[in-house]
N, C-alpha and C. Protein backbone atom coordinates (compact mmCIF):
# COMPACT_ATOMS: atom_id res chain seq x y z
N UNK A 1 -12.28 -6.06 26.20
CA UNK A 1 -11.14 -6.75 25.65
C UNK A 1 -9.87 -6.09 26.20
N UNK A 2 -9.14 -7.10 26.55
CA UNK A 2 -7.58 -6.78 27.28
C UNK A 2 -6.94 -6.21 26.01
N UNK A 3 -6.57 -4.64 25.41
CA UNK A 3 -5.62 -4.54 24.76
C UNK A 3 -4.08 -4.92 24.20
N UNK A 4 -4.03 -5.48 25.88
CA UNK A 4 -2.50 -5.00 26.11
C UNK A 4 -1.86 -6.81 25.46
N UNK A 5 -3.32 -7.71 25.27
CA UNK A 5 -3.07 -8.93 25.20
C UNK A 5 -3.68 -9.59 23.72
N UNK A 6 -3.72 -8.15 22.73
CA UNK A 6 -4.37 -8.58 21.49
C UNK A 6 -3.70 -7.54 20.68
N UNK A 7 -2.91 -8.16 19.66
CA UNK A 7 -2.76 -7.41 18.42
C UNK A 7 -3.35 -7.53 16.86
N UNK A 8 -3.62 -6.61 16.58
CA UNK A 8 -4.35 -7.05 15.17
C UNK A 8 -3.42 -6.80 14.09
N UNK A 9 -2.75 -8.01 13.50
CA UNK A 9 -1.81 -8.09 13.00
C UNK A 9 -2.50 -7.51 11.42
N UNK A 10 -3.90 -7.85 11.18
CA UNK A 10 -4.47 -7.25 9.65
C UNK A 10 -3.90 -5.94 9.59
N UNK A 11 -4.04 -5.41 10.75
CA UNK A 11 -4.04 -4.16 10.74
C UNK A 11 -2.36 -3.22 10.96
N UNK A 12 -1.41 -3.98 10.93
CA UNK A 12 -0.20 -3.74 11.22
C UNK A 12 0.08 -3.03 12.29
N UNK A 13 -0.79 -3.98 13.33
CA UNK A 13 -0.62 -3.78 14.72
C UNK A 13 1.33 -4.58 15.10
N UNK A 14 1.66 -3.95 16.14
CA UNK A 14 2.94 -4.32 16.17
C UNK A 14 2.34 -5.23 18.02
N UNK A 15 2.60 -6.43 18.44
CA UNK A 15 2.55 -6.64 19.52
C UNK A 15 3.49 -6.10 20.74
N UNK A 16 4.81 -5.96 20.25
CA UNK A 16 5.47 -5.86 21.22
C UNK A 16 6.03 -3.76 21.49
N UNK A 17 5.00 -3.31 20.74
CA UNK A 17 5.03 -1.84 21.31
C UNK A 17 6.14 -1.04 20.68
N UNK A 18 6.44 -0.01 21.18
CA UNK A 18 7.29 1.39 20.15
C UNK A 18 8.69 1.07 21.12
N UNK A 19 9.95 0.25 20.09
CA UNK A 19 11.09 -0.13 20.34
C UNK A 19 11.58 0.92 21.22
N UNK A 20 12.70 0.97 22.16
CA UNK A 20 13.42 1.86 22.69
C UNK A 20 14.05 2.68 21.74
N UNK A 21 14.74 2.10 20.96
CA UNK A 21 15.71 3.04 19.50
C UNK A 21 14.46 4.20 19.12
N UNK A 22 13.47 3.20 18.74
CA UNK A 22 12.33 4.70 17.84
C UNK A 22 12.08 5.94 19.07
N UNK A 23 11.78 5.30 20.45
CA UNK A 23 11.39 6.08 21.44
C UNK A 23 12.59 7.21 21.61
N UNK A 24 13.61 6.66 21.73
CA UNK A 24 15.03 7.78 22.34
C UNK A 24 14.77 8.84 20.86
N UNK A 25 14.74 8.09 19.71
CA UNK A 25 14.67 9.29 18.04
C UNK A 25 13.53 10.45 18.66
N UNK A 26 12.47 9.63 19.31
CA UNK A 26 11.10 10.44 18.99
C UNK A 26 11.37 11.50 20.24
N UNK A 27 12.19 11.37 21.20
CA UNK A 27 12.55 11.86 22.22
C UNK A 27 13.58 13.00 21.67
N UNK A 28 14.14 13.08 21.03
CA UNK A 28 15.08 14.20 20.12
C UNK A 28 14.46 14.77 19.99
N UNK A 29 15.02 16.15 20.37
CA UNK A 29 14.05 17.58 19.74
C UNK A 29 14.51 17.98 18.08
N UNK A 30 15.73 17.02 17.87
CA UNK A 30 15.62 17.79 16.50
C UNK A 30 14.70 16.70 15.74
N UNK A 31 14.10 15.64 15.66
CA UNK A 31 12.88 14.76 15.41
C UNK A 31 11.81 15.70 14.99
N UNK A 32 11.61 16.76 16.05
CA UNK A 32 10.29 17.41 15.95
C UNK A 32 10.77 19.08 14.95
N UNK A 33 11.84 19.45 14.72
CA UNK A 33 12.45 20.52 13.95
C UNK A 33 11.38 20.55 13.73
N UNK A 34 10.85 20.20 12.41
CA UNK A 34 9.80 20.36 11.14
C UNK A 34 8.84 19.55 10.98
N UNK A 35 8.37 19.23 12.32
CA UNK A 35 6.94 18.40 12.30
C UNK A 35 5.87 19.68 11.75
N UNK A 36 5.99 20.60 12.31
CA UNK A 36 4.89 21.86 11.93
C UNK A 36 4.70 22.06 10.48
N UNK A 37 5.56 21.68 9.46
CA UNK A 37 5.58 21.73 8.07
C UNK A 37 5.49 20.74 7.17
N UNK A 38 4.77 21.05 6.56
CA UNK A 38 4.13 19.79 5.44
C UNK A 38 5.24 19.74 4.46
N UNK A 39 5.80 18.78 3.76
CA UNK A 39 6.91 18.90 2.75
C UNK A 39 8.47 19.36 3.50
N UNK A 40 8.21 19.83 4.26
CA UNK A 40 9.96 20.09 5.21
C UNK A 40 10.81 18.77 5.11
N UNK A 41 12.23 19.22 5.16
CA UNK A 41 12.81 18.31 4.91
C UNK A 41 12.92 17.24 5.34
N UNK A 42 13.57 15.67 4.90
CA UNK A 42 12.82 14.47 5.00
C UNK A 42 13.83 13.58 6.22
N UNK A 43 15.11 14.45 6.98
CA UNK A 43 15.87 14.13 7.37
C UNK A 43 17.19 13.06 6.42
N UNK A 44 16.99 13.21 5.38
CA UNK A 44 17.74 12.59 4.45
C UNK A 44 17.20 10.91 4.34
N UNK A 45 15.93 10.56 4.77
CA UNK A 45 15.01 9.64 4.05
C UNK A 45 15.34 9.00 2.77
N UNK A 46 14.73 9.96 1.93
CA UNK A 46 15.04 9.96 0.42
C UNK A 46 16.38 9.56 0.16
N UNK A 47 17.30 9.91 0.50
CA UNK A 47 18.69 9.79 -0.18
C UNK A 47 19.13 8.86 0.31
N UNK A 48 19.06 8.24 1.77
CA UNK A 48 19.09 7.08 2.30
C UNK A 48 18.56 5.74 1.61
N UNK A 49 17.72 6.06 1.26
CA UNK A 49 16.65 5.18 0.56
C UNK A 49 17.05 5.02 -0.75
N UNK A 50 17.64 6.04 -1.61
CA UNK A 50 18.11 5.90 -2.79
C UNK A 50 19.53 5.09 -3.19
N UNK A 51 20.17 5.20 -2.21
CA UNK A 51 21.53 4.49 -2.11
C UNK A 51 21.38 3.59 -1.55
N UNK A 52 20.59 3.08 -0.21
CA UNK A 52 20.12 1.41 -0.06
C UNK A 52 19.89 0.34 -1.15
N UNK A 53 18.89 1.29 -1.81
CA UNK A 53 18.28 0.19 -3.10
C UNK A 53 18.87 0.45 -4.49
N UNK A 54 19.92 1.63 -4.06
CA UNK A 54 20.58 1.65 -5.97
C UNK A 54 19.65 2.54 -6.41
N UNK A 55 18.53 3.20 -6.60
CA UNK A 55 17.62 3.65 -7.46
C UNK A 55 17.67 5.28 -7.75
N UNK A 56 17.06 6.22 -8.32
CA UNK A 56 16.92 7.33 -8.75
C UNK A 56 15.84 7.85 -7.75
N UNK A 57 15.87 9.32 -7.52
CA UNK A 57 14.69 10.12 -6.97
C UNK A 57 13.75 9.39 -7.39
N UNK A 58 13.06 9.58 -8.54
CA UNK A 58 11.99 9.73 -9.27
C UNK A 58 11.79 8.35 -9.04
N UNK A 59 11.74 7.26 -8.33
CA UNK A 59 11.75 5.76 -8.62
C UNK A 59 10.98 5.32 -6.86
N UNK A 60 10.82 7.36 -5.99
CA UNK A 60 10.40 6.87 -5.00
C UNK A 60 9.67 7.75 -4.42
N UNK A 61 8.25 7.16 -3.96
CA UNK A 61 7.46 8.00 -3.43
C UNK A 61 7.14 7.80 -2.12
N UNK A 62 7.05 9.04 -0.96
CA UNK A 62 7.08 8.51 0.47
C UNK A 62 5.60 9.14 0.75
N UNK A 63 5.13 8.46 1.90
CA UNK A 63 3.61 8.61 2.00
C UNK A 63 3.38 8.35 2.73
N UNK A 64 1.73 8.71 3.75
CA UNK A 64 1.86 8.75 5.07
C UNK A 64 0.36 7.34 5.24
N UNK A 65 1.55 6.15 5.40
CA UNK A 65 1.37 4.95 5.35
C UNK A 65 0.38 4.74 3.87
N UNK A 66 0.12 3.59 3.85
CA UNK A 66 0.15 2.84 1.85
C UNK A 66 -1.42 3.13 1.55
N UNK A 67 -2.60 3.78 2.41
CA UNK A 67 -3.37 4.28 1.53
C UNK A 67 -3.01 5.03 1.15
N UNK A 68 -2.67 6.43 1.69
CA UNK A 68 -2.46 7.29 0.54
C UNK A 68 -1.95 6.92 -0.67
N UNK A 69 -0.74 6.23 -0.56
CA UNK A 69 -0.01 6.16 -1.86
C UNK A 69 -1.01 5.05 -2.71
N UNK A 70 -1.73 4.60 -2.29
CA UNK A 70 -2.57 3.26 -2.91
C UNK A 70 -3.77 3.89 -3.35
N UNK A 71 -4.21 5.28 -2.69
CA UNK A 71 -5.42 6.16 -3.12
C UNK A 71 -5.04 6.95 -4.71
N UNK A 72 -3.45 7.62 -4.47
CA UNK A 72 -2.66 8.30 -5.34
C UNK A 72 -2.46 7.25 -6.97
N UNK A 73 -2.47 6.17 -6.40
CA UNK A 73 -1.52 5.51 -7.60
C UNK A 73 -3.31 4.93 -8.23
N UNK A 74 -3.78 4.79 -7.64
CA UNK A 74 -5.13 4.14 -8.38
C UNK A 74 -5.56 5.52 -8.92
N UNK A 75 -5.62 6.32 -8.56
CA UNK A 75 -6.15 7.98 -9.09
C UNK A 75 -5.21 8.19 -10.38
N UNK A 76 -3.79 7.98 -10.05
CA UNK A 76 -3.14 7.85 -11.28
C UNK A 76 -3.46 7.31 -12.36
N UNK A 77 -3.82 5.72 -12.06
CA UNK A 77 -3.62 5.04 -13.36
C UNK A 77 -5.13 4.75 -13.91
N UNK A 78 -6.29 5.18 -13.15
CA UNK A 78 -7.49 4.49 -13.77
C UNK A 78 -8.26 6.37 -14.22
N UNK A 79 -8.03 7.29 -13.83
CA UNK A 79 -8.29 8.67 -14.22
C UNK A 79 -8.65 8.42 -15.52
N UNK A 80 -7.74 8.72 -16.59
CA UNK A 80 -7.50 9.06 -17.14
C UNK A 80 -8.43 8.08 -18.83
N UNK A 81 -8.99 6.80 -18.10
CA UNK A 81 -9.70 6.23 -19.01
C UNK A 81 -11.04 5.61 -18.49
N UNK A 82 -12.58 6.02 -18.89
CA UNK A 82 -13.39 5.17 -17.84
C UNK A 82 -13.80 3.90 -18.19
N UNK A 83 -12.80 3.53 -18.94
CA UNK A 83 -13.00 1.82 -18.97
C UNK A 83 -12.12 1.02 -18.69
N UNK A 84 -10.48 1.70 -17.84
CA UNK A 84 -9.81 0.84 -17.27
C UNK A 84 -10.64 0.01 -15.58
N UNK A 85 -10.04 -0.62 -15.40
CA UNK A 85 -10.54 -1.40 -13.90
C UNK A 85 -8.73 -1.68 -13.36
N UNK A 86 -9.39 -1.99 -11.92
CA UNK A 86 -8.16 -2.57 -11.06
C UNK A 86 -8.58 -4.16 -11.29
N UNK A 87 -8.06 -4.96 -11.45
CA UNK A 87 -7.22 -6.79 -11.09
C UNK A 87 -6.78 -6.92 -9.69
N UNK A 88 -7.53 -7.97 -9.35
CA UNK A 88 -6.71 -8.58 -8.10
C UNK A 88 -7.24 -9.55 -7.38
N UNK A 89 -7.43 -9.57 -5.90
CA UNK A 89 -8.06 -11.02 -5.52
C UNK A 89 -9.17 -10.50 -4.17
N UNK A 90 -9.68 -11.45 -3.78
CA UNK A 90 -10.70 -10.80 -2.93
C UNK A 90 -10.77 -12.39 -2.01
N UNK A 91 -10.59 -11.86 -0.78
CA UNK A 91 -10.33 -10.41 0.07
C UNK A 91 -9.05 -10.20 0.22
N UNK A 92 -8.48 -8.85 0.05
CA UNK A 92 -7.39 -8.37 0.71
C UNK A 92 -7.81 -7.27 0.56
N UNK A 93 -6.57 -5.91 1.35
CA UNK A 93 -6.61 -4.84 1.75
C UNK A 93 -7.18 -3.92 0.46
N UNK A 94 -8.62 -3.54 0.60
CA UNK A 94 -9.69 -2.67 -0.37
C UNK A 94 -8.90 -1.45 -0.79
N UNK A 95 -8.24 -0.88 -0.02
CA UNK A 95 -8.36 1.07 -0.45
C UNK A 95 -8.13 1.27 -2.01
N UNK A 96 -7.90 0.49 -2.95
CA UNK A 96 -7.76 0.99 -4.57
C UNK A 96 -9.03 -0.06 -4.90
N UNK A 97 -9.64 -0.57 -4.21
CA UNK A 97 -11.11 -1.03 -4.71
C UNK A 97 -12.13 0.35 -4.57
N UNK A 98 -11.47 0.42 -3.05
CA UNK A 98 -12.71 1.79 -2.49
C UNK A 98 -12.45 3.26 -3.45
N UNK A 99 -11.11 3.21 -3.83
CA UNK A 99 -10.74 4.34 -4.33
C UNK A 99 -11.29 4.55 -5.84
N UNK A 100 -11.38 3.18 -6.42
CA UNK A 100 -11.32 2.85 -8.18
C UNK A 100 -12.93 3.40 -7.30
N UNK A 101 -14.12 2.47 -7.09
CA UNK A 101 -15.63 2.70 -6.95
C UNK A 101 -15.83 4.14 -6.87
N UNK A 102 -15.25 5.21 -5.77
CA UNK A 102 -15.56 6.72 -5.43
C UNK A 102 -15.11 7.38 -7.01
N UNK A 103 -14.06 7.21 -8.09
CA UNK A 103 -13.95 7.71 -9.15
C UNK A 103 -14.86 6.82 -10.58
N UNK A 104 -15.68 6.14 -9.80
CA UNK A 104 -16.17 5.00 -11.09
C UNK A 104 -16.10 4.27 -11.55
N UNK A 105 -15.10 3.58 -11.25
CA UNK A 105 -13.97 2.75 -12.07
C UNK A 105 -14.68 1.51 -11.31
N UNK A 106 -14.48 0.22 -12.53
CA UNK A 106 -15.02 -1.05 -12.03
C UNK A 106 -13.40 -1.88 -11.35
N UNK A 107 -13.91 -3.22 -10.62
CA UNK A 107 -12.79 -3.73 -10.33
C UNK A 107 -13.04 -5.55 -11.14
N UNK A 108 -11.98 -5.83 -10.92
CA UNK A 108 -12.18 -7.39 -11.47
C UNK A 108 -11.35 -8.25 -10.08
N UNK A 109 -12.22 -8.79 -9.32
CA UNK A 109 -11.94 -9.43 -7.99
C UNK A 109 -11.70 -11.28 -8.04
N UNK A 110 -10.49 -11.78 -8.11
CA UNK A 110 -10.57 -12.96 -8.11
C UNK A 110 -10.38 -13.44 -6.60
N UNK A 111 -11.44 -14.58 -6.92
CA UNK A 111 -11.06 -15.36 -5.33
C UNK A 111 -9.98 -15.88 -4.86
N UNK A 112 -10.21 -15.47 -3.88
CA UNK A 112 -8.42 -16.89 -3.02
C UNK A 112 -8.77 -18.26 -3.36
N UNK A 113 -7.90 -18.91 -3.69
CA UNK A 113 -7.89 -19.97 -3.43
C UNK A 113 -8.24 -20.71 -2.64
N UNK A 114 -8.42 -22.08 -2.33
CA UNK A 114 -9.16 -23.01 -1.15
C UNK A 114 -7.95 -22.77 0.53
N UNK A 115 -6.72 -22.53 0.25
CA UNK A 115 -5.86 -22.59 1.17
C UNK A 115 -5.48 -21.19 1.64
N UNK A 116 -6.32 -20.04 1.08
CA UNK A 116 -6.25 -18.38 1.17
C UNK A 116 -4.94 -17.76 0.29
N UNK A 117 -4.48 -18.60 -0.31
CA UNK A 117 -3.21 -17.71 -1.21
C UNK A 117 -3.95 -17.42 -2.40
N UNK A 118 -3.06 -16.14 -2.98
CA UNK A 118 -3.79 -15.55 -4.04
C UNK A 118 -4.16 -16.62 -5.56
N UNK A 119 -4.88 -16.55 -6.35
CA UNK A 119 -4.66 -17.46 -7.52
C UNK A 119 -3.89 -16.64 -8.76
N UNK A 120 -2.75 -16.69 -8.47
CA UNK A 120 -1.85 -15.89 -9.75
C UNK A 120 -1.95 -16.24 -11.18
N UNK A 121 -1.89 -17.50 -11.18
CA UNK A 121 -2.59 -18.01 -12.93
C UNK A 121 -3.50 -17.25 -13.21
N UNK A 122 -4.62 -17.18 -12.33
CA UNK A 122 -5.68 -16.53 -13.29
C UNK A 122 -5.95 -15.16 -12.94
N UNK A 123 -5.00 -15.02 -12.29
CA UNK A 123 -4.89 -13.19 -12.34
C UNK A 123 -4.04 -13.16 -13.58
N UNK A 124 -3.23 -13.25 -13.96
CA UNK A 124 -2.67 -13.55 -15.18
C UNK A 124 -3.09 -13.93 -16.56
N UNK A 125 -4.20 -15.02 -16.51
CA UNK A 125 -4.76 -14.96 -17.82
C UNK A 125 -5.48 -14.31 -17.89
N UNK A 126 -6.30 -13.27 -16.54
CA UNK A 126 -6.98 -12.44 -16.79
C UNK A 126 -6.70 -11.50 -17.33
N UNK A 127 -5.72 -10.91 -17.02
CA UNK A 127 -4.77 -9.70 -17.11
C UNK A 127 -4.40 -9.82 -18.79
N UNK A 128 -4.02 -11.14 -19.31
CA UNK A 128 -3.88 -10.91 -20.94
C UNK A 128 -4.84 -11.18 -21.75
N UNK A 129 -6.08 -11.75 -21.03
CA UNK A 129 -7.17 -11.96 -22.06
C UNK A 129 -8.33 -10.65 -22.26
N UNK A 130 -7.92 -9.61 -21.07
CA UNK A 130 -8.64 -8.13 -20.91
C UNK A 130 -7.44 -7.22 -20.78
N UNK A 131 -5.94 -7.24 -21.49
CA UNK A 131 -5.39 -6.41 -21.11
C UNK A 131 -5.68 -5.04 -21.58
N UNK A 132 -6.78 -5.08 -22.34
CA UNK A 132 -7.27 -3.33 -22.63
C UNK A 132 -7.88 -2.44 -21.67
N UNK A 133 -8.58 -3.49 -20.45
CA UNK A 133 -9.34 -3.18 -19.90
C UNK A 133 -8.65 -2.98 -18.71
N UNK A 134 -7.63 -3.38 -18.18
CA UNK A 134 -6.53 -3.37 -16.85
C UNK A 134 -5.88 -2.16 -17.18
N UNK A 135 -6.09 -1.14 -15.99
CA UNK A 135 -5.40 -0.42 -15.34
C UNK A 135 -4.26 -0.41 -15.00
N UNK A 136 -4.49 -1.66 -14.00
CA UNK A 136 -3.09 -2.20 -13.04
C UNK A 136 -3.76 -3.45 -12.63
N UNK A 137 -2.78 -4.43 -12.07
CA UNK A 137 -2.76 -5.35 -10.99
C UNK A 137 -2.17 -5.19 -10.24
N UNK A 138 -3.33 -5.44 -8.88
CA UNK A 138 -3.00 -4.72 -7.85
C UNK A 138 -2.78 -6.52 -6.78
N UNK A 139 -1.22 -6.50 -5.90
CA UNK A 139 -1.17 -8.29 -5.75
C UNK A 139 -0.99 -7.32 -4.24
N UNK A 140 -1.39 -7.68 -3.13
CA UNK A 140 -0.70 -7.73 -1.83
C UNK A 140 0.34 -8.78 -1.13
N UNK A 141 1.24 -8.91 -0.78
CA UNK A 141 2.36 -9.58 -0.80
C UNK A 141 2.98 -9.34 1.05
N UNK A 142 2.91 -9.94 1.98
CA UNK A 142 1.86 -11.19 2.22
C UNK A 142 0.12 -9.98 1.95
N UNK A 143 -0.64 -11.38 1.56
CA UNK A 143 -1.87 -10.31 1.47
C UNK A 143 -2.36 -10.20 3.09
N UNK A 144 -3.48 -9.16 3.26
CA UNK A 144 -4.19 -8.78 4.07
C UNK A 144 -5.72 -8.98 3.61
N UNK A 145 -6.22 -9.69 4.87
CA UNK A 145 -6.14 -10.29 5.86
C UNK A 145 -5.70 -11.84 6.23
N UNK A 146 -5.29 -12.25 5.15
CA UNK A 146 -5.01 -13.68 4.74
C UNK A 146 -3.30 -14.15 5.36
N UNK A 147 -2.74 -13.23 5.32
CA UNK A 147 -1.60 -12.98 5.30
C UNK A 147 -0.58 -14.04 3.82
């Protein structure tokens, strides 16, 4: 297979390659200051990010791309009871399916619809007719692989 002529968009493949702007940043030696350190500072990320959207520290977590934070936040919210579950639709992007199963935790998987969009009604009446049992609902927005 020709790489250079296939992107896998499921996968947040980019087709058209690493922009010039990111390349000249990644080309900065001060880019690489504090690559050697875990937690080193964020180049002002965070505070950037906080005044874009109006919001507080605490309102933002940065992560090295959305499993982790999707491994973290399902570890968060289903821990702590073993009869919560994750909500959501099937198929889209697993890692808090895979994550809820490795800690025990059941999931409640609704199908796509006939046209692949999610069915939100009945993620919804699901969600209030078992809300003892919900963890979280978990929606992907566009979903994956469906887009």
């Amino acid at each position: 297979m020709d790489l250079t002529k296939v992107a896998k968009i499921n996968n947040n493949e980019n087709p058209y390659g690493v922009p010039p702007a990111v390349r000249a940043a990644m080309d900065d030696p001060k880019a690489w200051e504090w690559a050697n350190r875990y937690g080193a500072p964020d180049g002002g990320l965070n505070q950037a990010l906080q005044e874009l959207h109006g919001v507080k520290a605490e309102n933002i977590i940065l992560g090295c791309g959305s499993g982790e934070l999707l491994s973290s936040i399902t570890i968060a919210l289903l821990i702590g009871d073993p009869k919560k579950k994750v909500l959501g639709v099937n198929p889209t992007y697993g890692d808090p399916y895979s994550k809820a199963a490795q800690i025990g935790r059941e999931t409640i998987r609704v199908p796509l619809n006939k046209d692949y969009t999610q069915n939100i009604p009945a993620i919804i009446d699901i969600a209030n007719k078992r809300a003892a049992e919900i963890g979280f609902v978990y929606i992907v927005n566009p979903n994956n692989p469906t887009g």
